[in-house]
N, C-alpha and C. Protein backbone atom coordinates (compact mmCIF):
# COMPACT_ATOMS: atom_id res chain seq x y z
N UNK A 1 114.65 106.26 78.53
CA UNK A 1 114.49 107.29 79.56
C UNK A 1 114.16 108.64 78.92
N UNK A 2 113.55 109.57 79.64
CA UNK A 2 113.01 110.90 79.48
C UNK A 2 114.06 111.67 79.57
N UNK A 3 114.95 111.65 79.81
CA UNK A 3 116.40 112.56 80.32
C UNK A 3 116.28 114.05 80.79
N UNK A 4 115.77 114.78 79.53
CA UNK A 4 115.86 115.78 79.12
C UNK A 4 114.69 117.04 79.02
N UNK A 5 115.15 118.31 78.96
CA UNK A 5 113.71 118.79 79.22
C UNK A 5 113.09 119.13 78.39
N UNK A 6 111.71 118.67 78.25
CA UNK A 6 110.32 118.11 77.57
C UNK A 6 110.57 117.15 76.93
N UNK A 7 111.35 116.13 77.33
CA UNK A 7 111.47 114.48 76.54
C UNK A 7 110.35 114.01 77.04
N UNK A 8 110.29 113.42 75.91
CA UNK A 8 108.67 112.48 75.88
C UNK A 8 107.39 113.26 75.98
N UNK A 9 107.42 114.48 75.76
CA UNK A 9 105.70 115.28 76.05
C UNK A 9 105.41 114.84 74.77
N UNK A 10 103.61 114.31 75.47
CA UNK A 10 102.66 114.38 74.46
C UNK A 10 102.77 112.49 73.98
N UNK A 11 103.72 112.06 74.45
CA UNK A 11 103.84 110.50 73.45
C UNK A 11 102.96 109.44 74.58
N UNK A 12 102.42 108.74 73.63
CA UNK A 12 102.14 107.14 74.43
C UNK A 12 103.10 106.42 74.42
N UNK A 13 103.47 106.02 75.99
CA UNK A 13 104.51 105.02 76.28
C UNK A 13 104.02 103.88 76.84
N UNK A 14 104.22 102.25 76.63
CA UNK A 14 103.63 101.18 76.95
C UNK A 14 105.06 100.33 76.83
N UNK A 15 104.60 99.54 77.42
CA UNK A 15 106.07 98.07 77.50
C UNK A 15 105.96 97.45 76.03
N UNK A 16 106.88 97.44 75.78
CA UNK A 16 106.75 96.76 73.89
C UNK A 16 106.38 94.99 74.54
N UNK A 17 105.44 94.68 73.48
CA UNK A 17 105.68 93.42 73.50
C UNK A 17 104.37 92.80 74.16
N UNK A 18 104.07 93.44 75.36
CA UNK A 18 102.82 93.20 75.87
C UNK A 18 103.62 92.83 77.18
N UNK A 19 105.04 92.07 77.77
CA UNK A 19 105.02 91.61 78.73
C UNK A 19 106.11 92.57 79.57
N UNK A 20 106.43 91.94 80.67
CA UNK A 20 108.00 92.48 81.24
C UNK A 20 107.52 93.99 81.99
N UNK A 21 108.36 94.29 82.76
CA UNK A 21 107.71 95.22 83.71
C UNK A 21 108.30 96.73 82.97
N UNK A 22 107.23 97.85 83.16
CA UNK A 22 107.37 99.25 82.97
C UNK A 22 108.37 99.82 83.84
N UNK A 23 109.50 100.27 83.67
CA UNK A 23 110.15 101.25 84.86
C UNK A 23 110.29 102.39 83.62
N UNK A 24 109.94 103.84 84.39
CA UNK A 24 109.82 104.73 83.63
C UNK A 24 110.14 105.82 84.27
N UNK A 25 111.55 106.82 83.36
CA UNK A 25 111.72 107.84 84.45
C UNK A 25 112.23 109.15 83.63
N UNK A 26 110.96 109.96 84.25
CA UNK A 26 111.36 111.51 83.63
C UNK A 26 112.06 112.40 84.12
N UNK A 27 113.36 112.56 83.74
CA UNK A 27 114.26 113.04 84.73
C UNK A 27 114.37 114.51 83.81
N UNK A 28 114.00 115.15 83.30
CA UNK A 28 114.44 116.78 82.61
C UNK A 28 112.83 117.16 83.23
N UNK A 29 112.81 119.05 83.31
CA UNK A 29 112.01 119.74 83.69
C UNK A 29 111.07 119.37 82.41
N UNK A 30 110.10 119.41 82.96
CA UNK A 30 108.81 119.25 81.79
C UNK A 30 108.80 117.66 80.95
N UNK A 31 109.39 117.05 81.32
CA UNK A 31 109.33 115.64 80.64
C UNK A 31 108.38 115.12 80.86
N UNK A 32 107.94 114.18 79.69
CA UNK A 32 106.26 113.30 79.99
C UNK A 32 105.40 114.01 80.19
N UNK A 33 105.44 115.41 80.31
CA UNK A 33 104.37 116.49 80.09
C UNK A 33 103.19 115.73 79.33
N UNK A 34 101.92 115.39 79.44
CA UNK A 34 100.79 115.38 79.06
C UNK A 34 100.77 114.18 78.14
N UNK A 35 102.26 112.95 78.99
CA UNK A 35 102.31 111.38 78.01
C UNK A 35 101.23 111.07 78.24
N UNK A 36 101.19 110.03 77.53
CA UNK A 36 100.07 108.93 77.87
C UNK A 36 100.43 107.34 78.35
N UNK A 37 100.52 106.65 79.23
CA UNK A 37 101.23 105.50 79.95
C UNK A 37 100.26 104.82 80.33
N UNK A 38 100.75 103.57 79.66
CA UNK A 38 99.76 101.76 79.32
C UNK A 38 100.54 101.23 80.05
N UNK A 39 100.58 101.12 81.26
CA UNK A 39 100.96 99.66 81.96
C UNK A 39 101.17 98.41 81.61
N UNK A 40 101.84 97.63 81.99
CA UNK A 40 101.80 96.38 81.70
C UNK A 40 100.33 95.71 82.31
N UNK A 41 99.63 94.77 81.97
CA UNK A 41 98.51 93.78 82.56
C UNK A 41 98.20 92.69 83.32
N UNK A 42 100.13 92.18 82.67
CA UNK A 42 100.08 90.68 83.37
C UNK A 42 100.66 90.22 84.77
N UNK A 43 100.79 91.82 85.11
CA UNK A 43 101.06 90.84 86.96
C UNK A 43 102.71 91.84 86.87
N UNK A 44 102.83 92.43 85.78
CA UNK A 44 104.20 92.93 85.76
C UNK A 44 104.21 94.41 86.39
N UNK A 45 105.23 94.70 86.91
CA UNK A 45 105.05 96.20 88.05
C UNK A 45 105.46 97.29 86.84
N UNK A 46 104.61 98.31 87.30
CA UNK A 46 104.97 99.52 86.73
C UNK A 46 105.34 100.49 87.81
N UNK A 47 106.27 101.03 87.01
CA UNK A 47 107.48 102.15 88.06
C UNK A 47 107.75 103.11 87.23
N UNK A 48 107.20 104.52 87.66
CA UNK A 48 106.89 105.98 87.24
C UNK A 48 107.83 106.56 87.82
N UNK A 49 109.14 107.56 87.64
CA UNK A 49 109.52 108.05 88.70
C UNK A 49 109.69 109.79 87.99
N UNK A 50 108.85 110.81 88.88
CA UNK A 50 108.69 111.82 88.24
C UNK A 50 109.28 112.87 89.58
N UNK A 51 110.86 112.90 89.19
CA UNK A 51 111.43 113.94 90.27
C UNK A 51 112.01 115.28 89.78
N UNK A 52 111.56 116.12 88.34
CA UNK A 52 112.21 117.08 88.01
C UNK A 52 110.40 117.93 88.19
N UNK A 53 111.34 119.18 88.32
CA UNK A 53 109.79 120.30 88.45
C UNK A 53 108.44 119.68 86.84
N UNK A 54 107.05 119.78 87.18
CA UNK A 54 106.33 119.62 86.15
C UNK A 54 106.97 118.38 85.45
N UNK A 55 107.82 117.35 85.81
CA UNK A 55 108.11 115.92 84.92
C UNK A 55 107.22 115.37 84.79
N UNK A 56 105.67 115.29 85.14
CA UNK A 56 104.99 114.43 84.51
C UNK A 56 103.61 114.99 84.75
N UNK A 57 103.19 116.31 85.07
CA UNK A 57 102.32 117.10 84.77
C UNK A 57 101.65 116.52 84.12
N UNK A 58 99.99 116.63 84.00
CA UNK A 58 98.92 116.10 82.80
C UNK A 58 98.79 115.10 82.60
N UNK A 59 99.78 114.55 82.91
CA UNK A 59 100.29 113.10 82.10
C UNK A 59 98.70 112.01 83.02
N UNK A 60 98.53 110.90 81.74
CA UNK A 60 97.51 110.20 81.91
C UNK A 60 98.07 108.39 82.27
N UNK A 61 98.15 107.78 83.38
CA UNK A 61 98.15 106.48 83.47
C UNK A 61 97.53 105.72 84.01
N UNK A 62 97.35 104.49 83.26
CA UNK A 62 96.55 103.44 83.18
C UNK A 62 97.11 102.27 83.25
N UNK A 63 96.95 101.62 84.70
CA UNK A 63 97.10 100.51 84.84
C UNK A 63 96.09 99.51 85.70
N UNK A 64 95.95 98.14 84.91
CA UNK A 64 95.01 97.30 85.03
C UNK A 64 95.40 96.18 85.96
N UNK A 65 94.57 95.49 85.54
CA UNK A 65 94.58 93.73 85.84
C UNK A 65 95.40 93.34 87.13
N UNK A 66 96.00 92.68 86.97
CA UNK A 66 97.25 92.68 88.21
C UNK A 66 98.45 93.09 88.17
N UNK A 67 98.85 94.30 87.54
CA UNK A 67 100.37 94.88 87.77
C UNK A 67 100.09 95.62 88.91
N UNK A 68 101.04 95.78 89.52
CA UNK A 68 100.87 96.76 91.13
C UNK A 68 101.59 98.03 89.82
N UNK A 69 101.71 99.48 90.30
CA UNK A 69 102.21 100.44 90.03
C UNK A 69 102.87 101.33 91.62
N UNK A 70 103.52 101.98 91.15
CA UNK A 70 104.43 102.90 91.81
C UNK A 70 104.81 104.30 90.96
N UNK A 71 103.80 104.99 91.75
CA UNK A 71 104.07 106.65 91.26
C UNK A 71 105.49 107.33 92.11
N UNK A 72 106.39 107.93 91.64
CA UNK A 72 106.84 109.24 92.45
C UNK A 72 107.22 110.43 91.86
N UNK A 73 106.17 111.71 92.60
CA UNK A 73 106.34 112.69 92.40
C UNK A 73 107.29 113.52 93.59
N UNK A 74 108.02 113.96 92.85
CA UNK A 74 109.35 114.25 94.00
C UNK A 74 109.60 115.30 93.73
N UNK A 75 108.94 116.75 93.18
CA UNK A 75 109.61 117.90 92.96
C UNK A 75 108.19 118.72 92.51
N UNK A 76 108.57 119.92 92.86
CA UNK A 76 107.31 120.85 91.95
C UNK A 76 106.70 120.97 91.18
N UNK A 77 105.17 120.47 91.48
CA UNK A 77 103.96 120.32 90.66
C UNK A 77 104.50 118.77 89.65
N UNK A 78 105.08 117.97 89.95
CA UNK A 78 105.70 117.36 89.35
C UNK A 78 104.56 116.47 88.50
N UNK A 79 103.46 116.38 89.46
CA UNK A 79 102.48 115.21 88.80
C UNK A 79 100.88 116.30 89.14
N UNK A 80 101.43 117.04 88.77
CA UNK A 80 100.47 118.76 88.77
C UNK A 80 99.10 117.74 87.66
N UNK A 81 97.67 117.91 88.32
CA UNK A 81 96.51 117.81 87.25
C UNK A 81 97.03 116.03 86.44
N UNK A 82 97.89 115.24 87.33
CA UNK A 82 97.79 113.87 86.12
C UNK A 82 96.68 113.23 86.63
N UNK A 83 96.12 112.28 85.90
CA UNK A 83 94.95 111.41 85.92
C UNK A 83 95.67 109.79 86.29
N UNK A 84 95.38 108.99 87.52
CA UNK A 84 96.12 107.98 87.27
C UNK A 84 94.78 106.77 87.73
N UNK A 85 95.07 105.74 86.93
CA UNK A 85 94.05 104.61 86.58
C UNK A 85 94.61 103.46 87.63
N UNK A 86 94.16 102.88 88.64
CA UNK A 86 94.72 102.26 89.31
C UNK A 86 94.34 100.46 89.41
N UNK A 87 94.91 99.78 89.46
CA UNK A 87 94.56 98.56 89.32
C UNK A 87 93.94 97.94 90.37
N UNK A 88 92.64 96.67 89.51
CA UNK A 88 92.08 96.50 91.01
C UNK A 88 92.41 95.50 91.48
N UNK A 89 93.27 94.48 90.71
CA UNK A 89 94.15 93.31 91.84
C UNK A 89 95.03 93.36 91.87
N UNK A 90 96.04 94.64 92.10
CA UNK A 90 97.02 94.98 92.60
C UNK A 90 97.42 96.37 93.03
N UNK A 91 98.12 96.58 94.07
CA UNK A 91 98.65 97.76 94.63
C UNK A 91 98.74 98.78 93.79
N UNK A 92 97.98 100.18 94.32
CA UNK A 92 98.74 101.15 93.47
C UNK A 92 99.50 102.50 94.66
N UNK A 93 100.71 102.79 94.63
CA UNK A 93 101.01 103.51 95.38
C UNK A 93 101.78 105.11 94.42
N UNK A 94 100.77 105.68 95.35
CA UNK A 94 101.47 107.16 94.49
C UNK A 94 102.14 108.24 95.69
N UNK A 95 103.49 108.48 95.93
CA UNK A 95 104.08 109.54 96.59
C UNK A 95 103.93 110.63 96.18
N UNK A 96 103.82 112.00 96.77
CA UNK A 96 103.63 112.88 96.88
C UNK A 96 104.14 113.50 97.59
N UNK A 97 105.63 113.79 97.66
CA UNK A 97 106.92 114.69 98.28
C UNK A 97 107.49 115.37 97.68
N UNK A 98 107.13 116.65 96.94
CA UNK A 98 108.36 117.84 96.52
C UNK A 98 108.08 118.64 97.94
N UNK A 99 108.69 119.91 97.62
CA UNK A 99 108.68 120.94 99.07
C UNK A 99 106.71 121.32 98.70
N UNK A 100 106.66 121.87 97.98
CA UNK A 100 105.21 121.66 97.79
C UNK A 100 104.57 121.27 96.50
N UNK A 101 102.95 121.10 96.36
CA UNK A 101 102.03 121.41 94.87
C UNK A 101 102.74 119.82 94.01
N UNK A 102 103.07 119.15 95.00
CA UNK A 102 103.55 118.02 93.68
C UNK A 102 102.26 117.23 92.95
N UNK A 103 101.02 116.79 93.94
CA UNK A 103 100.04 116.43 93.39
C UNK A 103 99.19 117.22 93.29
N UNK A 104 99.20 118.60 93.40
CA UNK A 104 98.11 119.42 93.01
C UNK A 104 97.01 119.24 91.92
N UNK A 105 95.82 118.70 92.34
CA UNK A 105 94.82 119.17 91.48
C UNK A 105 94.90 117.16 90.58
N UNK A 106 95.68 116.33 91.05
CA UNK A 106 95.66 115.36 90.86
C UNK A 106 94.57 113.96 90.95
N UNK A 107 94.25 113.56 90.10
CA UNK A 107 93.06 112.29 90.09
C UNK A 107 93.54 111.12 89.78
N UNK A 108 92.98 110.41 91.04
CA UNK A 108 93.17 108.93 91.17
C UNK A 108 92.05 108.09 91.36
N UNK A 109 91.81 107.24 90.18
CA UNK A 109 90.62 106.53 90.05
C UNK A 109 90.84 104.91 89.93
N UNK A 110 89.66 104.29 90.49
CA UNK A 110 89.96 102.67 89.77
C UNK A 110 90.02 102.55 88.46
N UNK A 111 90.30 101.24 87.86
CA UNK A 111 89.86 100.65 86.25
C UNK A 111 88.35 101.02 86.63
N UNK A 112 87.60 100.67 84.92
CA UNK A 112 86.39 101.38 84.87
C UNK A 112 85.64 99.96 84.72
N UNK A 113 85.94 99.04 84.77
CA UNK A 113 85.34 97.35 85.00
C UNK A 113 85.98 96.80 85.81
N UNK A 114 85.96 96.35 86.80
CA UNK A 114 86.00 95.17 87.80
C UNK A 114 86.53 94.09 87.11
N UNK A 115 87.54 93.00 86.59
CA UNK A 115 87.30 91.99 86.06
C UNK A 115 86.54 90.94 86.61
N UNK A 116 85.68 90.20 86.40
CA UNK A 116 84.67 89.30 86.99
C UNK A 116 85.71 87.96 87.69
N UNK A 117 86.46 87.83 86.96
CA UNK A 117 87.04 86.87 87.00
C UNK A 117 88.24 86.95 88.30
N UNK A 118 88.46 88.00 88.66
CA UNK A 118 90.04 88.66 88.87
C UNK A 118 89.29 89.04 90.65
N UNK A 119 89.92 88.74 91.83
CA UNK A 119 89.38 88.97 93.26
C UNK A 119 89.96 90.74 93.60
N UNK A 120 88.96 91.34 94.33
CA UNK A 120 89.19 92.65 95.02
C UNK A 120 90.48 92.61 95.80
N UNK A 121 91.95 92.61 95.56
CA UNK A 121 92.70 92.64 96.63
C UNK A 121 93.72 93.45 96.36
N UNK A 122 93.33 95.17 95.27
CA UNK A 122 94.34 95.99 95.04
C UNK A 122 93.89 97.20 96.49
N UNK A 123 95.45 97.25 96.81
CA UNK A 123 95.13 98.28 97.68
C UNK A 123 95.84 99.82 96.91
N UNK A 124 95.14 101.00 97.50
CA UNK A 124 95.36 102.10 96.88
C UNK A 124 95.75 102.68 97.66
N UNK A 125 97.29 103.66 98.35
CA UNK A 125 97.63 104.17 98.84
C UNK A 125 98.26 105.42 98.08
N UNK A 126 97.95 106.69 99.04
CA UNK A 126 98.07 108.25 98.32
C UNK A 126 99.10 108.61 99.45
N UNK A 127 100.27 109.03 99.26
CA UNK A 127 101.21 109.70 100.52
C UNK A 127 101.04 110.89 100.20
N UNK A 128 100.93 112.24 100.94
CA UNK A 128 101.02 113.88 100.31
C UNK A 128 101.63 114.39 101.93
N UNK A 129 103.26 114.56 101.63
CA UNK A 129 104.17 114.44 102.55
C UNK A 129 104.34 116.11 102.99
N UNK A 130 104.13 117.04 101.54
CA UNK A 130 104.47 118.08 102.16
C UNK A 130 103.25 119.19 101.93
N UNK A 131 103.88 120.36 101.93
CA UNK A 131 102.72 121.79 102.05
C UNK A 131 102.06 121.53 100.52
N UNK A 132 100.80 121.69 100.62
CA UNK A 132 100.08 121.78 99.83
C UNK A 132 99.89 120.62 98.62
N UNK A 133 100.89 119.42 99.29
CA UNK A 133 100.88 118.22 98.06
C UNK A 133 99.86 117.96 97.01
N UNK A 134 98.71 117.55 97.85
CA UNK A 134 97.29 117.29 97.03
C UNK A 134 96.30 117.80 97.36
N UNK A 135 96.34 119.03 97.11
CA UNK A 135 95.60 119.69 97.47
C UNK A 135 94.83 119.94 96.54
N UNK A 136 93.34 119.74 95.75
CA UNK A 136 92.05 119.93 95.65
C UNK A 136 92.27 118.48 94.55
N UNK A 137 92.89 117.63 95.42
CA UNK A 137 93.20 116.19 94.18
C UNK A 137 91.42 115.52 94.68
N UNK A 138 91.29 114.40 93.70
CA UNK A 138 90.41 113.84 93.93
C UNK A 138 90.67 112.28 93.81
N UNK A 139 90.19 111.46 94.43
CA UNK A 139 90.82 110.43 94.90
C UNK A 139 89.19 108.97 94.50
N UNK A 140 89.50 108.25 93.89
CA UNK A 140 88.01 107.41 93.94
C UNK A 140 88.18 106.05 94.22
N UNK A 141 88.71 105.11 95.53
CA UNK A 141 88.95 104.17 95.54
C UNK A 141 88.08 103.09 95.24
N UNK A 142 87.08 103.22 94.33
CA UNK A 142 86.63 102.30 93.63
C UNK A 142 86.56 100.85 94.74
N UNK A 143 86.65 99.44 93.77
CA UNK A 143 86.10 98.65 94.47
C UNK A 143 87.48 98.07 95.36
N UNK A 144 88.52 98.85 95.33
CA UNK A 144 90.01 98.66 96.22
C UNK A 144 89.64 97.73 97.21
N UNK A 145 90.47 96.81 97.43
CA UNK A 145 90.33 96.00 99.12
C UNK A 145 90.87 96.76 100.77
N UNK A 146 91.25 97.76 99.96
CA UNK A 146 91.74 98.37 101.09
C UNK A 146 92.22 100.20 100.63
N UNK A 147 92.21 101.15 101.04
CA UNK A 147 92.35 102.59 100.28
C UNK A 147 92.49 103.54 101.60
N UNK A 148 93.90 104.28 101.47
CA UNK A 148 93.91 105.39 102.83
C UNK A 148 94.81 106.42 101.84
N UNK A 149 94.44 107.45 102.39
CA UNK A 149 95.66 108.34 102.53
C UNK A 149 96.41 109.14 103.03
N UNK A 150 97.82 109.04 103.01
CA UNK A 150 98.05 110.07 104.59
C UNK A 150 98.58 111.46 104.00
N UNK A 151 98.07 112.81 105.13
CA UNK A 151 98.74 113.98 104.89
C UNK A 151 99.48 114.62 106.18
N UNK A 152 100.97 114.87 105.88
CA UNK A 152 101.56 114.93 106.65
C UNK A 152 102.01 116.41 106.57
N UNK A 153 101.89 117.18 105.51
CA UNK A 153 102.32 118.93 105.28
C UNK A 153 101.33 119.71 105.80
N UNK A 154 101.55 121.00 105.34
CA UNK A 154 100.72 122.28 105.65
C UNK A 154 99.88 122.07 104.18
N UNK A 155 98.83 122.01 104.41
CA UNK A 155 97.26 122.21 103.28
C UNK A 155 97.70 121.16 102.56
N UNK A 156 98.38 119.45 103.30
CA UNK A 156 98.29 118.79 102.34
C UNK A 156 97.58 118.40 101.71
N UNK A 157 96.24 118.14 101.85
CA UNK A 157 95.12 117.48 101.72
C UNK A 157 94.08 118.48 101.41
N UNK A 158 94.35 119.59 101.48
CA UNK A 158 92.93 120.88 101.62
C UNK A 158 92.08 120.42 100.27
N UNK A 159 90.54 120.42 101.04
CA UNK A 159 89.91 120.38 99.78
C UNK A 159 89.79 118.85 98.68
N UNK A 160 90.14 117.93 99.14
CA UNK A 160 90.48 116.75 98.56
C UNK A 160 88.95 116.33 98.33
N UNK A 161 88.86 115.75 97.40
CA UNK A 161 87.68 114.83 97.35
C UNK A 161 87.91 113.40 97.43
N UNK A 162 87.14 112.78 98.26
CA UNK A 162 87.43 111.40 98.06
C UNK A 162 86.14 110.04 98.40
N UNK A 163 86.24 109.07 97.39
CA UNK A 163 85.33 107.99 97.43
C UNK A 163 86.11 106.85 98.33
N UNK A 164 85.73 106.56 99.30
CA UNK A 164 86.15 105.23 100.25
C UNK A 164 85.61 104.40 99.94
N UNK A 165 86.59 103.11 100.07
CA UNK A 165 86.00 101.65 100.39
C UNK A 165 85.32 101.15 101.40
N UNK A 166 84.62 100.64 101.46
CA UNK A 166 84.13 99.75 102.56
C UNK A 166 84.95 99.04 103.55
N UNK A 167 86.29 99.40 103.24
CA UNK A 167 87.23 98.27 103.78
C UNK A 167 88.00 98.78 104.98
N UNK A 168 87.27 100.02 105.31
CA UNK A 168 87.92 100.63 106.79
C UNK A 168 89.03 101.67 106.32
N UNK A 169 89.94 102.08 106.48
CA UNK A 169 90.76 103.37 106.97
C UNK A 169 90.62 104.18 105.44
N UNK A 170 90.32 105.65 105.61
CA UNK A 170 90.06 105.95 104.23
C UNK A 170 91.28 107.64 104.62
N UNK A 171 90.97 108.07 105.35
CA UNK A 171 92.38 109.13 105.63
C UNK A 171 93.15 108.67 107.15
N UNK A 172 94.18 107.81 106.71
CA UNK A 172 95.07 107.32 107.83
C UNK A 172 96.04 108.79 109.04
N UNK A 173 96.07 109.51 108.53
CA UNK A 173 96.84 110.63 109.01
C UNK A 173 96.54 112.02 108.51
N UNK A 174 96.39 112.74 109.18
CA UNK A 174 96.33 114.48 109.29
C UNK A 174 97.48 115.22 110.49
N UNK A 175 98.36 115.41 110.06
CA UNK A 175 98.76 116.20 110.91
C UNK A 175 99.88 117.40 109.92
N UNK A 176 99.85 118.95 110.99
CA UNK A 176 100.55 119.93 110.84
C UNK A 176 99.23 120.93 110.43
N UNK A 177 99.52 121.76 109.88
CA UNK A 177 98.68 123.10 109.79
C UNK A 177 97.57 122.67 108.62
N UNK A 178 96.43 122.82 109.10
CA UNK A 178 95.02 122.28 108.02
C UNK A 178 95.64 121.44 107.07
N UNK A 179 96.41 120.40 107.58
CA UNK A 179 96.50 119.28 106.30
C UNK A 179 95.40 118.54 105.68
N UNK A 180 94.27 118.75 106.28
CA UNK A 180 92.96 118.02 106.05
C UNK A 180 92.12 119.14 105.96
N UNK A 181 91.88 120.01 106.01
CA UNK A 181 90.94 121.25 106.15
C UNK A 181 90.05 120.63 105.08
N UNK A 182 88.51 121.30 105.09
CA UNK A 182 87.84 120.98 104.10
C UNK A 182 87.85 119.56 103.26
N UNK A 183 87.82 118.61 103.83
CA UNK A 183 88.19 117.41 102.80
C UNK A 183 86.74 116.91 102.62
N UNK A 184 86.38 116.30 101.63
CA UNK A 184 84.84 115.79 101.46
C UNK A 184 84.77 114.73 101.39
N UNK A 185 84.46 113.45 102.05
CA UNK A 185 84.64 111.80 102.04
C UNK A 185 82.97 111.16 102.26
């Protein structure tokens, strides 16, 4: 565990071994600051949990093949500017609930190959619960089987960029004061 504040900035963290599932949690202000996080590949879940102010800021993750992942940013700017790699035969879900700015400025993209072998059935879901969550995030649901996201704050969503699937619902919810203002889809 991250405990402490700035535990783990700057390190690559991955599951030893290659197998067994990621649970990973930065619990001190500034922890995992600008890590770098390798998912597991084989179908095993990865679990991020980033609830202290800036706990996982910058920070870069990558997950493939069939592990589903689970982001949570639960506190201020918590997952401020991270880059997250989302898998395309399995779920990736990222929360977005501090009081505000938890995903600010945040990018969420597919893997950068399709496996040929491996069927379209990761779905990509973005929650941005409060004021200003993800606001100028950019979002690329790639070849996802399914991709929405909901904004439920004040300027949750302002300014968002985002690539939809073909697969129907691409912003499930807007509501409260310009939670959607300006969004580009």
């Amino acid at each position: 565990p991250c405990a402490n504040q700035w535990a783990c900035k700057g390190m690559k963290i991955r599951q030893r071994g290659g197998g067994g599932q990621l649970d990973l949690k930065c619990n001190g202000h500034n922890s995992c600051t600008n890590a770098n996080v390798v998912c597991p590949t084989s179908g095993a879940k990865c679990t991020i949990g980033c609830p202290e102010q800036n706990s996982c800021s910058t920070m870069t993750v990558t997950a493939a093949g069939t592990s589903p992942l689970d982001m949570d940013c639960k506190s201020t700017r918590a997952c401020f500017k991270s880059t997250i790699t989302c898998p395309a035969s399995a779920d990736c879900n990222v929360q977005c609930e501090s009081p505000e700015n938890s995903c600010l400025q945040m990018k969420v993209k597919p893997e950068k190959k399709q496996p040929s072998n491996t069927p379209q059935t990761g779905t990509v879901t973005v929650t941005c619960k409060n004021n200003n969550d993800c606001r100028f995030a950019k979002l690329d649901c790639g070849y996802a089987a399914s991709c929405k996201m909901t904004c439920t704050g004040n300027y949750a969503c302002e300014e968002v960029e985002m690539k939809c699937t073909n697969s129907g619902t691409c912003i499930e919810r807007c509501s409260y004061h310009k939670s959607c203002s300006r969004v580009k889809v």
